[in-house]
Protein backbone atom coordinates (compact mmCIF):
# COMPACT_ATOMS: atom_id res chain seq x y z
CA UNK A 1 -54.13 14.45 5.29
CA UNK A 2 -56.98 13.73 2.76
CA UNK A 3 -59.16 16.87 0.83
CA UNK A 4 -62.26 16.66 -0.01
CA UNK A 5 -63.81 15.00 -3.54
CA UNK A 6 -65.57 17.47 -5.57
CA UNK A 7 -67.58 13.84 -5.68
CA UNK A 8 -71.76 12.92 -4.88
CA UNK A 9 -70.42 10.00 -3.00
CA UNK A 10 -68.94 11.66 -0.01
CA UNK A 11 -65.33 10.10 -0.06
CA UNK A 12 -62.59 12.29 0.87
CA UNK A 13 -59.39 11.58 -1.14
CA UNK A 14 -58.39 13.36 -4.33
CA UNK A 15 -60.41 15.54 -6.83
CA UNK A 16 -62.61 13.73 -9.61
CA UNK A 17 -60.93 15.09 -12.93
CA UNK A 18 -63.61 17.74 -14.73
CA UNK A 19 -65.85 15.87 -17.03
CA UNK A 20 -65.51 12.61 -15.79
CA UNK A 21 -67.64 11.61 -13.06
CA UNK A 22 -66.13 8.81 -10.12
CA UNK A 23 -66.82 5.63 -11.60
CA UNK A 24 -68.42 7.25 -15.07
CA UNK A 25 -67.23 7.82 -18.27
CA UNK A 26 -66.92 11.10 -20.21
CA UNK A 27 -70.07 10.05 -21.86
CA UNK A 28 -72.21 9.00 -19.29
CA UNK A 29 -71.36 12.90 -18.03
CA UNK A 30 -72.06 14.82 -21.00
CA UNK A 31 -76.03 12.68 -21.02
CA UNK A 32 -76.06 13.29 -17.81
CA UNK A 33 -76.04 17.05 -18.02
CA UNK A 34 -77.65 17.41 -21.32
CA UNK A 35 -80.63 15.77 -19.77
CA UNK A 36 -80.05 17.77 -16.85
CA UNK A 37 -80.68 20.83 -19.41
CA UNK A 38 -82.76 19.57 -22.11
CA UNK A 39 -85.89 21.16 -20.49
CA UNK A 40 -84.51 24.60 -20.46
CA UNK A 41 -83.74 24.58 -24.60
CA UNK A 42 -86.31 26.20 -26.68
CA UNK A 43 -84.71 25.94 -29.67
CA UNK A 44 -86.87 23.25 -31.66
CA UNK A 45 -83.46 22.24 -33.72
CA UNK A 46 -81.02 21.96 -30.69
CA UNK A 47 -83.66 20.21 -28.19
CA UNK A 48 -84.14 17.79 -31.10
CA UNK A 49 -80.19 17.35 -31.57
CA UNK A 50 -80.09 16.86 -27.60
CA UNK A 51 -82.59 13.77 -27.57
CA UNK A 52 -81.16 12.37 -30.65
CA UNK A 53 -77.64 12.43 -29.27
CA UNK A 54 -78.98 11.14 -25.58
CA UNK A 55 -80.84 8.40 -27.42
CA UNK A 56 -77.69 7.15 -29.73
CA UNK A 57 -75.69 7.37 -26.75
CA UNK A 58 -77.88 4.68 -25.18
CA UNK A 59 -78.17 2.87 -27.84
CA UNK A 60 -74.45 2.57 -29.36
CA UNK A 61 -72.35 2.56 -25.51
CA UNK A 62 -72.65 -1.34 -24.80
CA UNK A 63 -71.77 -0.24 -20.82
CA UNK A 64 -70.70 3.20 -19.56
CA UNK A 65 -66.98 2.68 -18.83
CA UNK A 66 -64.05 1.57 -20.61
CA UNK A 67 -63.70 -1.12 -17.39
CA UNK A 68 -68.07 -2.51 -18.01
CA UNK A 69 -66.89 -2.61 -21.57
CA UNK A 70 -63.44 -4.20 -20.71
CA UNK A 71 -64.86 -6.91 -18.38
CA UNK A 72 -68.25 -7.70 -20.49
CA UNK A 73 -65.75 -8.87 -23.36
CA UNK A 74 -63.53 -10.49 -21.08
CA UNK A 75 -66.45 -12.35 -19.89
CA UNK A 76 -67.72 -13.41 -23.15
CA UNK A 77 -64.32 -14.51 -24.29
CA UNK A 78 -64.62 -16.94 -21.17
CA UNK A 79 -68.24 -17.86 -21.75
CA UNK A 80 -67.11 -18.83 -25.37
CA UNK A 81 -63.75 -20.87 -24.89
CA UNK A 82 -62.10 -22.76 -22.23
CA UNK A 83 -59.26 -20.30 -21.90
CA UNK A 84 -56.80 -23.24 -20.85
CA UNK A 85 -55.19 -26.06 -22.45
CA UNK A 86 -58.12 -28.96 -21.19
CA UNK A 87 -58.69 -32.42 -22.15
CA UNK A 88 -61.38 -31.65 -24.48
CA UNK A 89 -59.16 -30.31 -27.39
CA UNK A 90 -56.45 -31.78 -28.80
CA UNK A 91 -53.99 -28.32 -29.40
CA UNK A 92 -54.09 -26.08 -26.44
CA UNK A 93 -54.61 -23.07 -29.28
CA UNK A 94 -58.13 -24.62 -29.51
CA UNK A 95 -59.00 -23.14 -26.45
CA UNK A 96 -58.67 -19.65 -27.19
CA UNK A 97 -60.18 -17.58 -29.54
CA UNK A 98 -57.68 -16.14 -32.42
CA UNK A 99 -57.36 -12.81 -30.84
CA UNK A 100 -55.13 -13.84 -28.03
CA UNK A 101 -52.78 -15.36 -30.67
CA UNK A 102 -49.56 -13.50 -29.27
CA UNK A 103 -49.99 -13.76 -25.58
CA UNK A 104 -47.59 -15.71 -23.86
CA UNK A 105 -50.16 -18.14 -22.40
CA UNK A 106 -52.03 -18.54 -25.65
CA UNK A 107 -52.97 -22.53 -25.71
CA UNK A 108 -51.84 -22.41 -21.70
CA UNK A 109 -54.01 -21.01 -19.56
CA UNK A 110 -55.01 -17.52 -19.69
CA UNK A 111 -53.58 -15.37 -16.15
CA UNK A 112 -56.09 -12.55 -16.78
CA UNK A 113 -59.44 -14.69 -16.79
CA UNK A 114 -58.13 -18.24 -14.82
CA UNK A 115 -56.24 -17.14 -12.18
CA UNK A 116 -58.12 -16.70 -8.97
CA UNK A 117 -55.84 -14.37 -7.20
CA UNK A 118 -55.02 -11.95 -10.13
CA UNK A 119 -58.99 -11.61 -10.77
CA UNK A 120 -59.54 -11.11 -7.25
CA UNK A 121 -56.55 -8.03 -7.77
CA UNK A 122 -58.23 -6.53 -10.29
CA UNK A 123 -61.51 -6.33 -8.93
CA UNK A 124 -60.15 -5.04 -5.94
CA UNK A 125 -58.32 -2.13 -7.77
CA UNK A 126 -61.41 -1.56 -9.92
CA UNK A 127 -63.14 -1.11 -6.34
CA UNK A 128 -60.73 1.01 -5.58
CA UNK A 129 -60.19 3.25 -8.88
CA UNK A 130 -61.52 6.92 -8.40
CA UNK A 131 -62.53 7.58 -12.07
CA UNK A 132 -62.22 6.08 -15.09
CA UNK A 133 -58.67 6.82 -16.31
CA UNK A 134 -57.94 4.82 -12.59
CA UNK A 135 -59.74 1.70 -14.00
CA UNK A 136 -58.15 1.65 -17.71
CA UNK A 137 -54.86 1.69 -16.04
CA UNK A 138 -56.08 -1.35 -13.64
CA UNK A 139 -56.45 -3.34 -16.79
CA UNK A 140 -53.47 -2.07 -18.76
CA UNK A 141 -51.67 -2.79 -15.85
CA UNK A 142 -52.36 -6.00 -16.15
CA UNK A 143 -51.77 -6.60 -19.71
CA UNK A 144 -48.18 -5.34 -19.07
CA UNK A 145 -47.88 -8.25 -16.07
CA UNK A 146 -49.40 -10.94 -17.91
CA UNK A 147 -48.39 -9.68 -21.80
CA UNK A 148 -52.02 -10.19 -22.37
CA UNK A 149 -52.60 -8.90 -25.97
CA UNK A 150 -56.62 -8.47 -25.79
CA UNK A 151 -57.03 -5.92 -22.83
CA UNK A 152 -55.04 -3.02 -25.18
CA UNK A 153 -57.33 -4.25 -28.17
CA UNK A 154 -60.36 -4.05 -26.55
CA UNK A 155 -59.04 -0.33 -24.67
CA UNK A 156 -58.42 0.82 -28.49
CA UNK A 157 -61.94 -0.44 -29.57
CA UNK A 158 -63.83 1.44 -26.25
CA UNK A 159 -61.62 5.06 -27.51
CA UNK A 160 -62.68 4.24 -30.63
CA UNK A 161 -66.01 3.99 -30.42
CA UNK A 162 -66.58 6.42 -28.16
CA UNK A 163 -64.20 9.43 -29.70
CA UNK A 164 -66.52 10.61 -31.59
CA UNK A 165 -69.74 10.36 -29.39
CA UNK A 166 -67.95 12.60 -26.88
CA UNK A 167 -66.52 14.58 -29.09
CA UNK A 168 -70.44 15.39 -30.93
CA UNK A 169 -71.64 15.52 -27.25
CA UNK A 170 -69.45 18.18 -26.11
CA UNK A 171 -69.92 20.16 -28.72
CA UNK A 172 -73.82 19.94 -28.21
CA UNK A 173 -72.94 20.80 -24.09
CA UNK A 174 -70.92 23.88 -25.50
CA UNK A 175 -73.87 24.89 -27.91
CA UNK A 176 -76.58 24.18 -24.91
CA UNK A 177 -74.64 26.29 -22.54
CA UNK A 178 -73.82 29.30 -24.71
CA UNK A 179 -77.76 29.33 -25.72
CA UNK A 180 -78.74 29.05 -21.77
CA UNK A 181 -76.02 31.62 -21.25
CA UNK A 182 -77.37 33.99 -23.54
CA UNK A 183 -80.96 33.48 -22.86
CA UNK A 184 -79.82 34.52 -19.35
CA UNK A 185 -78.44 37.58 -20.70
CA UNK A 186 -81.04 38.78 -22.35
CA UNK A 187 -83.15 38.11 -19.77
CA UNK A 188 -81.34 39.91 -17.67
CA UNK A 189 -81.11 42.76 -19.70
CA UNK A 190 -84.98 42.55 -20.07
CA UNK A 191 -84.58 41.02 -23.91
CA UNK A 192 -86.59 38.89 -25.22
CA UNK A 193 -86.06 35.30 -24.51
């Protein structure tokens, strides 16, 4: 028996966790509904903080999710090295780039970006993931199968970069819906607005 998905997209299945929309990350939520609310903030100082924090959030998020962020890099590594031990360099090392130093198939071939079936997998389970806790486990997952050593780094950078963002945005979402809260109040209570 499947419940319905507190979800836009119809699906039945289990509930999208608060604050993280299916597919979206944490950030692309908190935009999302400060945007949503922006026009109802008459505060000069906190509608200014609003479309400053909308705009860096554009500007410093290379992709959405941890998995656009994942895959883009994973993607450039391939675009910039062979990723397998060809005839074109004379140490298999040569074909990777220094931050897989550690795998188990560094100067091989690399499982996670060469292997047709295991990249079919994960796009599959990507498909598949529900939110985006679902899709950083489809790619740690994967790291643990193929001891890749970049997919953990490049999870680490993504929290990094994007701990703080979330962290100013819901504290602008908290100050936006007190403010909205109160103005409703007050207006309520026949106060002035």
């Amino acid at each position: 028996m499947t419940t319905d998905r507190n979800r836009s997209d119809g699906r039945t299945g289990t509930q999208t966790p608060p604050g993280e929309s299916p597919h979206g990350s944490t950030v692309a939520y908190i935009r999302s509904e400060l945007i949503e609310t922006q026009l109802l903030i008459r505060d000069d100082d906190l509608r200014d903080r609003v479309e400053a924090w909308v705009q860096e959030s554009y500007d410093v998020t290379e992709a959405d999710t941890a998995a656009e962020y994942v895959g883009s890099r994973l993607n450039g590594l391939l675009a910039e090295n062979d990723m397998y031990h060809s005839p074109e360099v004379r140490r298999g090392e040569d074909a990777f780039p220094a931050d897989c130093e550690g795998c188990p198939h560094y100067g091989s071939s690399c499982p996670v970006l060469l292997d047709n079936n295991r990249v079919k997998a994960r796009e599959r389970r990507l498909t598949d993931a529900d939110t985006e806790r679902d899709a950083r486990e489809v790619f740690q997952r994967q790291a643990r199968e193929t001891g890749c050593v970049v997919i953990p780094a490049l999870l680490e950078e993504w929290e990094a970069k994007h701990s703080d963002m979330v962290r100013e945005g819901h504290e602008l979402l908290t100050e936006v819906s007190d403010l909205i809260h109160t103005t409703d109040e007050n207006s309520e209570n026949g106060g002035e607005v």
